[in-house]
N, C-alpha and C. Protein backbone atom coordinates (compact mmCIF):
# COMPACT_ATOMS: atom_id res chain seq x y z
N UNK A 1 4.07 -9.72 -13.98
CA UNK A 1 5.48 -9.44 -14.12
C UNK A 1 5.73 -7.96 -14.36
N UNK A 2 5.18 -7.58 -15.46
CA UNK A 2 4.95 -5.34 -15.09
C UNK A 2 4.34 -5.51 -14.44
N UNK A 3 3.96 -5.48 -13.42
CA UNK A 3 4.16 -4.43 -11.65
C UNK A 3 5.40 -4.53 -11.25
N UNK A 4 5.84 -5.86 -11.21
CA UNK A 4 7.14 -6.01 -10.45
C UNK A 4 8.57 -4.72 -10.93
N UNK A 5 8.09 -5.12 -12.70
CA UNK A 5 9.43 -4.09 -13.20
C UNK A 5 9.33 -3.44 -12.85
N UNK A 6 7.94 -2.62 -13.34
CA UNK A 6 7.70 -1.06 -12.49
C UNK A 6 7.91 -0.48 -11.23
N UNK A 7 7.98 -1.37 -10.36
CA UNK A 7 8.25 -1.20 -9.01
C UNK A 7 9.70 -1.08 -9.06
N UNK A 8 10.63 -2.00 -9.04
CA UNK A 8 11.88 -2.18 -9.40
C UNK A 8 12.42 -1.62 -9.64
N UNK A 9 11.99 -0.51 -11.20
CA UNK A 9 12.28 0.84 -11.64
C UNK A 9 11.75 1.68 -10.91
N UNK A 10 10.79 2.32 -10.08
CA UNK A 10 10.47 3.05 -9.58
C UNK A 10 11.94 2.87 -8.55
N UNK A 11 12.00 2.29 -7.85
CA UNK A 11 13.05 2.38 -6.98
C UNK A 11 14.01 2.32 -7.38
N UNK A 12 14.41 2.02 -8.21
CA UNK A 12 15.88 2.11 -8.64
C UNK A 12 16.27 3.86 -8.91
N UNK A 13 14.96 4.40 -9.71
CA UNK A 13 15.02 5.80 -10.11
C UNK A 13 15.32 6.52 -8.21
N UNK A 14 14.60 6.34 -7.46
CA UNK A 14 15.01 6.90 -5.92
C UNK A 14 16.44 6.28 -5.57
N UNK A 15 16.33 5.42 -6.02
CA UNK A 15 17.90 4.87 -5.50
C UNK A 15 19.14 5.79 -5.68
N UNK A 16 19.13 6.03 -7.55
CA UNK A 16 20.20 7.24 -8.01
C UNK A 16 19.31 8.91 -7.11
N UNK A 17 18.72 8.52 -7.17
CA UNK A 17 17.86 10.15 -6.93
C UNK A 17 19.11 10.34 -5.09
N UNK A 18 18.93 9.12 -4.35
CA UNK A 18 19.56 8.96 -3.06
C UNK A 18 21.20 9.65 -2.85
N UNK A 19 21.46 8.67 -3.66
CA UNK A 19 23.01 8.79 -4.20
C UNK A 19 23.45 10.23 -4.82
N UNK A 20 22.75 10.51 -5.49
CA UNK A 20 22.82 12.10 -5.58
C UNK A 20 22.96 12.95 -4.03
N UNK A 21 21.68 12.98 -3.76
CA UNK A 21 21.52 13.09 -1.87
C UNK A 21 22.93 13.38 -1.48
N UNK A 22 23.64 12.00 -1.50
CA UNK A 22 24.95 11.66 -0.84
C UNK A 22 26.05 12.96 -1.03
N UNK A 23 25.57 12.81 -2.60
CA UNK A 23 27.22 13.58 -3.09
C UNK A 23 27.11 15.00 -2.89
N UNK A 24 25.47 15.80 -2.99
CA UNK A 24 25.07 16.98 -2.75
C UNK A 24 24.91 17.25 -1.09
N UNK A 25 25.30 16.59 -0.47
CA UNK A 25 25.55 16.56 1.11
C UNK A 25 26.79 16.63 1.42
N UNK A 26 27.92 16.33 0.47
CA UNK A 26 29.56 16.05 1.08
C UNK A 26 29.87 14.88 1.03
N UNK A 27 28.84 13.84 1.77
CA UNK A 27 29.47 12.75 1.96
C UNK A 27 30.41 11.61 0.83
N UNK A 28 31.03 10.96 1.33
CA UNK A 28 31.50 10.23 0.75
C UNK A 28 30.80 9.10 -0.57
N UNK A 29 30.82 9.11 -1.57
CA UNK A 29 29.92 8.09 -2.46
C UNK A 29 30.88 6.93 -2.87
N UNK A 30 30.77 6.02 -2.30
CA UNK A 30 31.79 4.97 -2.02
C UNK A 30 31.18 3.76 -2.55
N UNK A 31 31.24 2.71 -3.53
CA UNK A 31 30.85 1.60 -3.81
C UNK A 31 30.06 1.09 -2.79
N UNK A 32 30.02 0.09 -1.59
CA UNK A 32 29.20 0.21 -0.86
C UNK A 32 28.38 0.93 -0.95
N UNK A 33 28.65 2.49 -0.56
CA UNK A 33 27.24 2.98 -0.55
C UNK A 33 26.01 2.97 -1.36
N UNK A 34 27.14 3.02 -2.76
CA UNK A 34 26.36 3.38 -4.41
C UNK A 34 25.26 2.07 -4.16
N UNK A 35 25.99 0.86 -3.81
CA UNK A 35 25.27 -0.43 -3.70
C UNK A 35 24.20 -0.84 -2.79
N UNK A 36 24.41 -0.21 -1.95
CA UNK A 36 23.32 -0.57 -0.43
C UNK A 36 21.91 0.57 -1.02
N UNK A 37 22.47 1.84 -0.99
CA UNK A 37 21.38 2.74 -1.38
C UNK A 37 20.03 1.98 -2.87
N UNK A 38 21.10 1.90 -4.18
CA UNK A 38 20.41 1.50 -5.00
C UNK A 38 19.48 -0.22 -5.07
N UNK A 39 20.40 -1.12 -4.24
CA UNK A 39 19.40 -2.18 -3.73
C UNK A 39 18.19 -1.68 -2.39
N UNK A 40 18.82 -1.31 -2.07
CA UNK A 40 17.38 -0.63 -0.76
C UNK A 40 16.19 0.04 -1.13
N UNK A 41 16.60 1.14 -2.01
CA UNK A 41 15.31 1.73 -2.41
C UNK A 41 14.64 1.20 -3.43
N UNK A 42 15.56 -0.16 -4.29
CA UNK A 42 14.93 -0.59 -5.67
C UNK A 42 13.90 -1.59 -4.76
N UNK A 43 13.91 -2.19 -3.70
CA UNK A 43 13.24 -2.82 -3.24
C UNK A 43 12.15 -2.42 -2.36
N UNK A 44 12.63 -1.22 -2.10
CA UNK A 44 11.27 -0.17 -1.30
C UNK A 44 10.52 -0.31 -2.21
N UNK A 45 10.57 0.37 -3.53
CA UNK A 45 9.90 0.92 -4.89
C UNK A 45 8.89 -0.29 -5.24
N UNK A 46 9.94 -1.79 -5.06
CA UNK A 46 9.07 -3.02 -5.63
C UNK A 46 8.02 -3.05 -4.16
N UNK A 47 8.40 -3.14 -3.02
CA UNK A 47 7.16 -3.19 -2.64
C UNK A 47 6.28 -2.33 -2.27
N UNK A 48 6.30 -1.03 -2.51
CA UNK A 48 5.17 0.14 -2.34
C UNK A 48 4.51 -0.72 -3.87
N UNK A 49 4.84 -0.73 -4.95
CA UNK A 49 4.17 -1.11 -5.99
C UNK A 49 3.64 -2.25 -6.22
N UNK A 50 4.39 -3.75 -5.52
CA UNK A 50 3.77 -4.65 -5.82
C UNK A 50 2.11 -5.20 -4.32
N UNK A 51 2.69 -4.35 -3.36
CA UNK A 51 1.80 -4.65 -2.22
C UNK A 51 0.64 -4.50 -2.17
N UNK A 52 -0.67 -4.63 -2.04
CA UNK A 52 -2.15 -4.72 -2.17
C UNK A 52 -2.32 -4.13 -0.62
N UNK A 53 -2.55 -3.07 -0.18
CA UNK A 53 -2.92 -2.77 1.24
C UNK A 53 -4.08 -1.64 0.87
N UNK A 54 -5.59 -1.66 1.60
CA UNK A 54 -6.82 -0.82 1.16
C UNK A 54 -6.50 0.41 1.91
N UNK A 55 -5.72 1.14 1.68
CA UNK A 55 -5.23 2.73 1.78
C UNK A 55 -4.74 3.26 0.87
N UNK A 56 -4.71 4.72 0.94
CA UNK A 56 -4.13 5.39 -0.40
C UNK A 56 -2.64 5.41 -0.59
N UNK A 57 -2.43 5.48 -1.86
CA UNK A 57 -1.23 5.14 -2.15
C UNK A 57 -0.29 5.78 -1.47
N UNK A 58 -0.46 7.59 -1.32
CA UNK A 58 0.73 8.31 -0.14
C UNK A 58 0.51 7.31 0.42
N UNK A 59 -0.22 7.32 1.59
CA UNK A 59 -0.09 6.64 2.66
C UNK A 59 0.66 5.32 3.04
N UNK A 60 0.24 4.39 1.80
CA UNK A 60 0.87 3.08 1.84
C UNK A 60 2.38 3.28 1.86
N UNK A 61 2.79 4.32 1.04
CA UNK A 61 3.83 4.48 0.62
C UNK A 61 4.55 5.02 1.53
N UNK A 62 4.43 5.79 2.08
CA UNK A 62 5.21 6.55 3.53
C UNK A 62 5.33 5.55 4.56
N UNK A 63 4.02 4.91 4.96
CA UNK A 63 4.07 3.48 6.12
C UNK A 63 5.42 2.55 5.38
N UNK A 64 5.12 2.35 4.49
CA UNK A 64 6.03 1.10 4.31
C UNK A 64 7.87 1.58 4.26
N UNK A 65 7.90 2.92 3.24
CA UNK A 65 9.03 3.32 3.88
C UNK A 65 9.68 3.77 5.23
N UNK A 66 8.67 4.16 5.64
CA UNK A 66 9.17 4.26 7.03
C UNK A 66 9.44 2.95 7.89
N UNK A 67 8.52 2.34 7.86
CA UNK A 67 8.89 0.77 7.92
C UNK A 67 10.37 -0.42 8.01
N UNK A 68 10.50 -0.07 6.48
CA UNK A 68 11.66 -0.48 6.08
C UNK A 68 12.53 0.41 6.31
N UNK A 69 12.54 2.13 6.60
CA UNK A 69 13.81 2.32 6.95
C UNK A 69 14.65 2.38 8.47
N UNK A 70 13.28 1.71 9.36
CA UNK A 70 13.25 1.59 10.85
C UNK A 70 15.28 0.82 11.10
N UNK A 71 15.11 -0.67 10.34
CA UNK A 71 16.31 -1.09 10.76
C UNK A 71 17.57 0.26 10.48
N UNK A 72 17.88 0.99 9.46
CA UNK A 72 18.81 2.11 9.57
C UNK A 72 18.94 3.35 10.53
N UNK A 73 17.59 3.67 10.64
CA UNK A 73 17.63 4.27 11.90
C UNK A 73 18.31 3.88 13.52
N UNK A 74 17.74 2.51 13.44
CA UNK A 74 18.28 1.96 14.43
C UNK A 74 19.57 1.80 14.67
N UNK A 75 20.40 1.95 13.68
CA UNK A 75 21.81 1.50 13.12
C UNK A 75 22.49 2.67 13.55
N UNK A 76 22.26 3.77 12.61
CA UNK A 76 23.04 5.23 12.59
C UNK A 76 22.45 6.06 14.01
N UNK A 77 21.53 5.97 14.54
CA UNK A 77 20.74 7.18 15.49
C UNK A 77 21.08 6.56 17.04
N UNK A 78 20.85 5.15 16.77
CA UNK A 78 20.86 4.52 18.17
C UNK A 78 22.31 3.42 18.96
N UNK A 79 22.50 2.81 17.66
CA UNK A 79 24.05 2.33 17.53
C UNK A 79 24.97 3.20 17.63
N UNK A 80 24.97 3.84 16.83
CA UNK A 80 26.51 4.67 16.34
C UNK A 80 26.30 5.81 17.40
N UNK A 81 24.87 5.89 17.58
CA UNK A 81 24.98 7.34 18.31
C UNK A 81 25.30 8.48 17.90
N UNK A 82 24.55 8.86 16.36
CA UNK A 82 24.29 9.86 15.43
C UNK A 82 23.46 10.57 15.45
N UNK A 83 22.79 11.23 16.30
CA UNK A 83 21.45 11.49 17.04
C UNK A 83 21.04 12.71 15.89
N UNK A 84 21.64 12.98 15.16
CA UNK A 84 21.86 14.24 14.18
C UNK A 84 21.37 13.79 13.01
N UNK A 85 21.10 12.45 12.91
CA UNK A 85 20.46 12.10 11.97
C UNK A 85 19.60 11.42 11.63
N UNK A 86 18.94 11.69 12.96
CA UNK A 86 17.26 10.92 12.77
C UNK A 86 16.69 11.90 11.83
N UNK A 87 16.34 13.56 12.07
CA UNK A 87 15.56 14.09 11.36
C UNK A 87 15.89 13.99 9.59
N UNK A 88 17.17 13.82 9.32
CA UNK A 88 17.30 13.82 7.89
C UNK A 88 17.03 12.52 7.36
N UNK A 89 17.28 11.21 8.32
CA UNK A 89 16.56 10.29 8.07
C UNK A 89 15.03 9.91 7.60
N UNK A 90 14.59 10.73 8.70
CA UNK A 90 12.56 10.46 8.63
C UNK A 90 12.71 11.41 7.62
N UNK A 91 12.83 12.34 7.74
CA UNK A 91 12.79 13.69 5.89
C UNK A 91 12.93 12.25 5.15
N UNK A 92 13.89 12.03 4.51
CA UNK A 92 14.29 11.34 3.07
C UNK A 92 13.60 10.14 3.12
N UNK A 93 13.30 9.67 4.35
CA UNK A 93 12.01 8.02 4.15
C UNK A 93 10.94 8.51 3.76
N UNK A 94 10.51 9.64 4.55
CA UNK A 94 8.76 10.09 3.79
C UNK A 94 9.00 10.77 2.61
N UNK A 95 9.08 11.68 2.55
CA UNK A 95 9.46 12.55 0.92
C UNK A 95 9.35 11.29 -0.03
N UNK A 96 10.47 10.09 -0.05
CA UNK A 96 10.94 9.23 -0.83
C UNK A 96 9.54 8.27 -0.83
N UNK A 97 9.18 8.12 0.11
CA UNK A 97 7.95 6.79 0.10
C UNK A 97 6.49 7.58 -0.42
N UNK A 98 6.28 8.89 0.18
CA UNK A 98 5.03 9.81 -0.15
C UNK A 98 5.28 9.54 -1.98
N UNK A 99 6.76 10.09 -2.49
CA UNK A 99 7.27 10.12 -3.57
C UNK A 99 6.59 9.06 -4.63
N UNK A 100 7.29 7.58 -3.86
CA UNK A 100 6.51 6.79 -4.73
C UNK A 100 5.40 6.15 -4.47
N UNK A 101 4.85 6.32 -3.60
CA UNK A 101 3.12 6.22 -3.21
C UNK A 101 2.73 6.77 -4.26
N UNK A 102 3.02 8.03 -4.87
CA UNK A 102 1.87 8.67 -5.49
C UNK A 102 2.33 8.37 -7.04
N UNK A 103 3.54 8.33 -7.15
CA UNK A 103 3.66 7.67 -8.52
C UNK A 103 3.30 6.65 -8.80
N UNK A 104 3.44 5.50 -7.87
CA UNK A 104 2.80 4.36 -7.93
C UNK A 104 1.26 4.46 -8.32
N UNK A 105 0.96 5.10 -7.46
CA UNK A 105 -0.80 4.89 -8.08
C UNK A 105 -0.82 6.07 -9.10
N UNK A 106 -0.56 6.71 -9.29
CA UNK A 106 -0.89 6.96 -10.67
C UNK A 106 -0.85 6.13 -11.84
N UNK A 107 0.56 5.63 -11.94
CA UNK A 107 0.84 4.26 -12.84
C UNK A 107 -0.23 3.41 -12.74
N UNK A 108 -1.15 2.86 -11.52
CA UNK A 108 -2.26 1.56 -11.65
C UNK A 108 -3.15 2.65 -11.88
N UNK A 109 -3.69 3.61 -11.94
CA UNK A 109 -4.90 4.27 -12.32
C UNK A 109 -5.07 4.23 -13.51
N UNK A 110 -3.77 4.73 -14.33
CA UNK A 110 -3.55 4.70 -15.79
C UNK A 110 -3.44 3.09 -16.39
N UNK A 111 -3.04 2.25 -14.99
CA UNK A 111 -3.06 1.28 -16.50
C UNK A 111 -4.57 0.44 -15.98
N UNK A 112 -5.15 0.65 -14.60
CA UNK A 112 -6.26 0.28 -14.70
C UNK A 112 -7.39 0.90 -15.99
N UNK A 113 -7.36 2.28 -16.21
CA UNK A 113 -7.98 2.61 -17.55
C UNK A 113 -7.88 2.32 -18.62
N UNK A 114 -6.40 1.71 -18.98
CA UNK A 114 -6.20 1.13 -19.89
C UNK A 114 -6.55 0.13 -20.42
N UNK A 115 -6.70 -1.14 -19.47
CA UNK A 115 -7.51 -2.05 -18.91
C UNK A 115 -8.68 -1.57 -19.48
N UNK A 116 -9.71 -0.61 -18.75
CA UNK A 116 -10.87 -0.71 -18.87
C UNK A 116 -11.22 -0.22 -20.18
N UNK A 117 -10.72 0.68 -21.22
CA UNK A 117 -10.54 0.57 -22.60
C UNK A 117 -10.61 -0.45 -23.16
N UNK A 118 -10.19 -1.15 -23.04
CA UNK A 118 -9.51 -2.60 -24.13
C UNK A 118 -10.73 -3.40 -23.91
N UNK A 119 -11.44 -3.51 -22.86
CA UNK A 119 -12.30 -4.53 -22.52
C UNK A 119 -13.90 -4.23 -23.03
């Protein structure tokens, strides 16, 4: 059950970190948004943290955000025909997933030692 929080919180912390993004860009910070952003990345966060994949944590962490942020891309770049915002897209998926890749494993390194203390 801590992994899950931790994950949860890890993303939630990118979520506001996002939303900031928003407001330091111009754009509009609109309920919706506040809401979509902070459920999206709280759930990125849970699964860079709760997922078991034998690669390093950047790594896991960038794949999977990029991953999950494929459906928005598809939305704003290819739908709407926003072509202006693929690159700030892929920027803020990797930064954000590299982000918590590496926090993530730091957190299991530390509490794997912790672990190995106690025992």
């Amino acid at each position: 059950m801590k992994t899950h929080m931790i994950g949860l919180g890890l993303g939630l912390t990118i979520g506001i970190i996002d939303c900031g993004l928003f407001t330091a860009s111009g754009m509009p910070l609109t309920t919706p948004v506040i809401i979509s952003a902070l459920v999206f990345w709280t759930t990125v966060g849970w699964v860079i943290h709760s997922v078991t994949i034998p690669l390093p944590s950047m790594v896991k962490g960038l794949g999977i955000s990029l991953f999950l942020n494929t459906p928005w891309i598809i939305e704003f770049v290819f739908v709407q025909e926003l072509s202006d915002m693929l690159v700030p897209m892929l920027s803020v998926a990797a930064i954000f997933g590299l982000l918590l890749g590496f926090t993530s494993g730091i957190i299991k390194k530390k509490t794997a030692k912790g672990a190995t203390a106690l025992n």
